[in-house]
N, C-alpha and C. Protein backbone atom coordinates (compact mmCIF):
# COMPACT_ATOMS: atom_id res chain seq x y z
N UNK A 1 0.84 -1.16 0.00
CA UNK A 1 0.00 0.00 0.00
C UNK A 1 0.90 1.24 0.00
N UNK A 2 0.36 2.44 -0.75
CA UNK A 2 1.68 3.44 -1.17
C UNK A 2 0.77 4.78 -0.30
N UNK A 3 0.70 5.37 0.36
CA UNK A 3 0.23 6.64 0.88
C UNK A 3 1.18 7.82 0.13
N UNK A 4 0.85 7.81 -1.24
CA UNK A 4 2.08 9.01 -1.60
C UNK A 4 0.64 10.46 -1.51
N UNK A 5 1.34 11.48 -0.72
CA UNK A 5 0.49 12.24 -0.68
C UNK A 5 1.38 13.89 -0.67
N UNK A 6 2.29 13.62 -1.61
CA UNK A 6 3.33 14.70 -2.96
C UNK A 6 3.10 14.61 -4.03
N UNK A 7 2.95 15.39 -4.51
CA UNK A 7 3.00 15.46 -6.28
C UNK A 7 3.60 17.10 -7.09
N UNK A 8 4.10 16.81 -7.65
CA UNK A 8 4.57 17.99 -8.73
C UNK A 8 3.22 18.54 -9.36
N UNK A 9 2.04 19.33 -8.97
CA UNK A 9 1.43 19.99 -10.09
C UNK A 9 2.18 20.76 -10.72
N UNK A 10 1.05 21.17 -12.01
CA UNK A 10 1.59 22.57 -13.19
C UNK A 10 0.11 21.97 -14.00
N UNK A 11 0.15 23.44 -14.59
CA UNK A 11 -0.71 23.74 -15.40
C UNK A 11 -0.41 24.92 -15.87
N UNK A 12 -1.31 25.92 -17.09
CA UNK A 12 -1.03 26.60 -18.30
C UNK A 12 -2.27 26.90 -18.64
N UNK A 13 -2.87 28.40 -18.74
CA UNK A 13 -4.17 28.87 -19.63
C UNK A 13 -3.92 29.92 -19.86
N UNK A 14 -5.37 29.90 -21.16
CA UNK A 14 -5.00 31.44 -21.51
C UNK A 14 -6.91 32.02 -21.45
N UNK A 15 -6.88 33.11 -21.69
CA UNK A 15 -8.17 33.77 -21.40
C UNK A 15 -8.38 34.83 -22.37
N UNK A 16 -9.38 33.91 -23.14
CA UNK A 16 -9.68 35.20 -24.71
C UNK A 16 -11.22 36.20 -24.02
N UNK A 17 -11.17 37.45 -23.72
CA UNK A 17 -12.53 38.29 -23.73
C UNK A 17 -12.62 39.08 -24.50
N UNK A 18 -13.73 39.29 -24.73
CA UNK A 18 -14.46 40.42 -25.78
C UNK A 18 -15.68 41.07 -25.19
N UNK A 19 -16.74 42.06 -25.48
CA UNK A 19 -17.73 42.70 -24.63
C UNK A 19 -17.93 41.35 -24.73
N UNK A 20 -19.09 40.88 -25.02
CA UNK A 20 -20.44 39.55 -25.08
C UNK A 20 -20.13 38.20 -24.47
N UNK A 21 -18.51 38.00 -25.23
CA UNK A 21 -17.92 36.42 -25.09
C UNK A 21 -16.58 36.22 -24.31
N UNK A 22 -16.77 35.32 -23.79
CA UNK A 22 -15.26 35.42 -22.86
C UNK A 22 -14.79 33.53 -22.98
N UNK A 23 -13.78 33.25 -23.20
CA UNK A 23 -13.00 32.15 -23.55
C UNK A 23 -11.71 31.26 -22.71
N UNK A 24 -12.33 30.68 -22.45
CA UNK A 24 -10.98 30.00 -21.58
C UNK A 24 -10.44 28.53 -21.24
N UNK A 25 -9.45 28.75 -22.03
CA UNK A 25 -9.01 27.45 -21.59
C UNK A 25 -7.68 26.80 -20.78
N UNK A 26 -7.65 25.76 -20.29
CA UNK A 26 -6.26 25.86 -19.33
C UNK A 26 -6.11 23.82 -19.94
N UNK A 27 -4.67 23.46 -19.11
CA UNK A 27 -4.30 22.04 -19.55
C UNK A 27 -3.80 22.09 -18.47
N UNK A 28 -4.16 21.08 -17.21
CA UNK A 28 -3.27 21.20 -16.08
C UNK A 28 -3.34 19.66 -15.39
N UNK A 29 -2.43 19.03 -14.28
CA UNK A 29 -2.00 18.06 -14.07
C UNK A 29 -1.10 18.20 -12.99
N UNK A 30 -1.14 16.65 -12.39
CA UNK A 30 0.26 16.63 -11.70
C UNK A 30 0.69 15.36 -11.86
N UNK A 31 2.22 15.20 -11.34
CA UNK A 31 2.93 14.50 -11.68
C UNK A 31 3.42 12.79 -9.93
N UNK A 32 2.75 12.37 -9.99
CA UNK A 32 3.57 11.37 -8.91
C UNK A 32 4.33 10.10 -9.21
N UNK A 33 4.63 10.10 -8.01
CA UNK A 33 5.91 9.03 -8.32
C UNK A 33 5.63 7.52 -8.12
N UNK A 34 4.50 6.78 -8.35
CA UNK A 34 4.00 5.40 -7.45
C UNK A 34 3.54 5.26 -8.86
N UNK A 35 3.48 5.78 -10.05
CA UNK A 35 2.94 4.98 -10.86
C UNK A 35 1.78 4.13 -11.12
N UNK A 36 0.83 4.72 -10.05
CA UNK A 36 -0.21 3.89 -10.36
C UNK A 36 -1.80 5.15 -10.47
N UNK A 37 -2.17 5.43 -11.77
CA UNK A 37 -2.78 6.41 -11.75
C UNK A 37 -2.41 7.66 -10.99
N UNK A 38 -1.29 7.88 -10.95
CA UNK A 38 -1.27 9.35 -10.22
C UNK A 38 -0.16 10.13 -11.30
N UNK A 39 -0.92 10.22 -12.48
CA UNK A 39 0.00 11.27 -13.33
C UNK A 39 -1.07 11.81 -14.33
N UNK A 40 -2.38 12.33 -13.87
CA UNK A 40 -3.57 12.86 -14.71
C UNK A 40 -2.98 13.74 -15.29
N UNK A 41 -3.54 14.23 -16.52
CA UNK A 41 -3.47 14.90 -17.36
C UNK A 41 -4.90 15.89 -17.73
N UNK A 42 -5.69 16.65 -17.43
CA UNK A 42 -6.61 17.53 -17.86
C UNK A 42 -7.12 18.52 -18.84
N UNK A 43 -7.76 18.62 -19.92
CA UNK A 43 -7.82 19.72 -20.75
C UNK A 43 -9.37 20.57 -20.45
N UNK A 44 -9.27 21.57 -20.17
CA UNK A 44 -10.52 22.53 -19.74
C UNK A 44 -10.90 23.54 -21.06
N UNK A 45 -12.09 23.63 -21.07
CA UNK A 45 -12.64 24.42 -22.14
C UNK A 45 -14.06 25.21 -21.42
N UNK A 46 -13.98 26.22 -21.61
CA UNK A 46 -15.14 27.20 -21.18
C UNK A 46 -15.41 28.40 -22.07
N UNK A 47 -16.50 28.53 -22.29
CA UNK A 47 -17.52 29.46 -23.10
C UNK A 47 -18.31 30.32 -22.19
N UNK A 48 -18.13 31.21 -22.27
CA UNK A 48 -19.42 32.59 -21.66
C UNK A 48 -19.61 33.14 -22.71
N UNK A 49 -21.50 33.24 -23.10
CA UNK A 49 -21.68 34.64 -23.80
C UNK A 49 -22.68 35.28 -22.54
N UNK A 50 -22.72 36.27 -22.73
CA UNK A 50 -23.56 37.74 -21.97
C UNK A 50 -25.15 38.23 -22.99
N UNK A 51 -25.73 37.63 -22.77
CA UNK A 51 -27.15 38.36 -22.64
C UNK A 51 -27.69 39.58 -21.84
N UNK A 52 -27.36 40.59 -22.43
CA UNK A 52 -27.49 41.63 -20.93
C UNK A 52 -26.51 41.32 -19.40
N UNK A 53 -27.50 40.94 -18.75
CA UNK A 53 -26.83 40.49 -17.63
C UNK A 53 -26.95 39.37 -17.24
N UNK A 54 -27.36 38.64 -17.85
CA UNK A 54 -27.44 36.98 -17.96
C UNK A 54 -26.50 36.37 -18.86
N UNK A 55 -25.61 35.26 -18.43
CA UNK A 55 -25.08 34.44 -19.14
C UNK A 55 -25.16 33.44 -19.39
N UNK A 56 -24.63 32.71 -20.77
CA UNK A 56 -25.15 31.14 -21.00
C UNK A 56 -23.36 30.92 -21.06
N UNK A 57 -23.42 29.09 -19.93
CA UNK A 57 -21.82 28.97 -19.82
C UNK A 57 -21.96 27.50 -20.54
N UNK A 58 -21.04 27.55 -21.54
CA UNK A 58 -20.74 25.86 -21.72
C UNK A 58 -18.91 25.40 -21.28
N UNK A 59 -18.88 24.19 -20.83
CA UNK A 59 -17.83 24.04 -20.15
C UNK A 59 -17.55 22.30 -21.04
N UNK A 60 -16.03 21.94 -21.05
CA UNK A 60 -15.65 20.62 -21.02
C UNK A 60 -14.51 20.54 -20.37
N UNK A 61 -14.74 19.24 -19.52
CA UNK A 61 -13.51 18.73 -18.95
C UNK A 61 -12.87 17.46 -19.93
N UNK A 62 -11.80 17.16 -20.38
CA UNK A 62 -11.77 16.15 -20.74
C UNK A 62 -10.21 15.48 -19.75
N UNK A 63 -10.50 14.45 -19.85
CA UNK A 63 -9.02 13.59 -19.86
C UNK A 63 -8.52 13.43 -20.46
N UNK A 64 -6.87 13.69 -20.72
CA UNK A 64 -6.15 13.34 -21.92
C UNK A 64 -5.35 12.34 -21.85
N UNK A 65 -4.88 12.17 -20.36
CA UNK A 65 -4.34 10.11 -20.34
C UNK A 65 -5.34 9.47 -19.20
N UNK A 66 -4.64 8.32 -19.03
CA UNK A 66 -6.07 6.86 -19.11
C UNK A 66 -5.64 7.57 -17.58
N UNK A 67 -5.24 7.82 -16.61
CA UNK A 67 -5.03 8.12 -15.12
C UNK A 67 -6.49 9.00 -14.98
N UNK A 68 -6.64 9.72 -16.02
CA UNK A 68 -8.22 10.61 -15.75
C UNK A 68 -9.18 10.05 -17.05
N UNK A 69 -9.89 9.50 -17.04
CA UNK A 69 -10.38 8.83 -18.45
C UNK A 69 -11.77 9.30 -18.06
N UNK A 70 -12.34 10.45 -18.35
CA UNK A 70 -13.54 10.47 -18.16
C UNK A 70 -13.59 12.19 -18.85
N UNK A 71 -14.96 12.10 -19.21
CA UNK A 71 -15.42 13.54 -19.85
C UNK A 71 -16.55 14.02 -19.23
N UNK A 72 -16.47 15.62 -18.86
CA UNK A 72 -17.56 16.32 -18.25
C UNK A 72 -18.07 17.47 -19.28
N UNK A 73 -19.10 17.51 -19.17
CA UNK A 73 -19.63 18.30 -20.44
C UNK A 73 -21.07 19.29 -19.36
N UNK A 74 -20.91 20.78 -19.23
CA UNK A 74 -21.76 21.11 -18.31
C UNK A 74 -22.12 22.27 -19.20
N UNK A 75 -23.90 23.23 -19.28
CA UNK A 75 -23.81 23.85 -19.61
C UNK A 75 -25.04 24.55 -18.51
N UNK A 76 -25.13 25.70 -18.51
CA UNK A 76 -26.28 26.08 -17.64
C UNK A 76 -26.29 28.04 -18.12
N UNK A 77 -27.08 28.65 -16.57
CA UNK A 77 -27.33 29.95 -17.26
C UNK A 77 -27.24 30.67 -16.11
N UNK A 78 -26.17 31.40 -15.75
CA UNK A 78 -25.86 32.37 -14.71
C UNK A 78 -27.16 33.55 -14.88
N UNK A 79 -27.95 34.03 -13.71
CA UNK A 79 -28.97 35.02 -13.78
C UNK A 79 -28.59 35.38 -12.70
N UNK A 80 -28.16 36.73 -12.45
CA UNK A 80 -27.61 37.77 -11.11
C UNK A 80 -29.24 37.97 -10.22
N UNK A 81 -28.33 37.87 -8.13
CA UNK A 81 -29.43 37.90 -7.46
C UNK A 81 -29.27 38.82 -6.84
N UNK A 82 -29.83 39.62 -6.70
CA UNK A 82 -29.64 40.59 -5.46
C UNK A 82 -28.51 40.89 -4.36
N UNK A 83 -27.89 41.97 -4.05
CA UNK A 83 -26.70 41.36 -2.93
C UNK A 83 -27.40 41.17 -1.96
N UNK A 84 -28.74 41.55 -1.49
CA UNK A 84 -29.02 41.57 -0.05
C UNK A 84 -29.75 40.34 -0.26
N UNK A 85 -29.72 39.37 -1.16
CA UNK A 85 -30.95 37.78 -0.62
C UNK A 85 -29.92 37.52 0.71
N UNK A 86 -28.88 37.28 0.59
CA UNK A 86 -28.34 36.41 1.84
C UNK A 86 -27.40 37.47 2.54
């Protein structure tokens, strides 16, 4: 049994905006030494456009080696609340 609980992260993004649309993506990961699934690899993708003051967000996570093998795909709709609800 290996309790490795070190790892080398790093990661890298960049961030495209414009009035309406805003863009972002990053590739990030870390690195361990036990060789057994602990060297994920991540690629992130995100979309905002602006409707007034409402936004529609689409997002992907993907995995790019088998240590993270799974895809997230989320999209939804930011609508601003009041500062004083809470």
């Amino acid at each position: 049994m290996y309790h490795q609980n070190d790892a080398f992260l790093y990661g890298a993004g960049l961030i495209f905006s414009k009035k309406k649309i805003k863009i972002e993506g990053c590739i990030a990961g870390y690195a361990g030494y036990v060789n057994i699934k602990d060297s994920p690899l991540v690629l992130r993708l995100k979309t905002e456009l602006a409707f007034g003051k409402v936004k529609g967000v689409l997002s992907l996570q993907q995995g790019v080696r088998e240590d993270f093998d799974y895809t997230t795909l989320r999209f939804g709709i930011h609508v601003p609340i009041s500062k004083n609800v809470f």
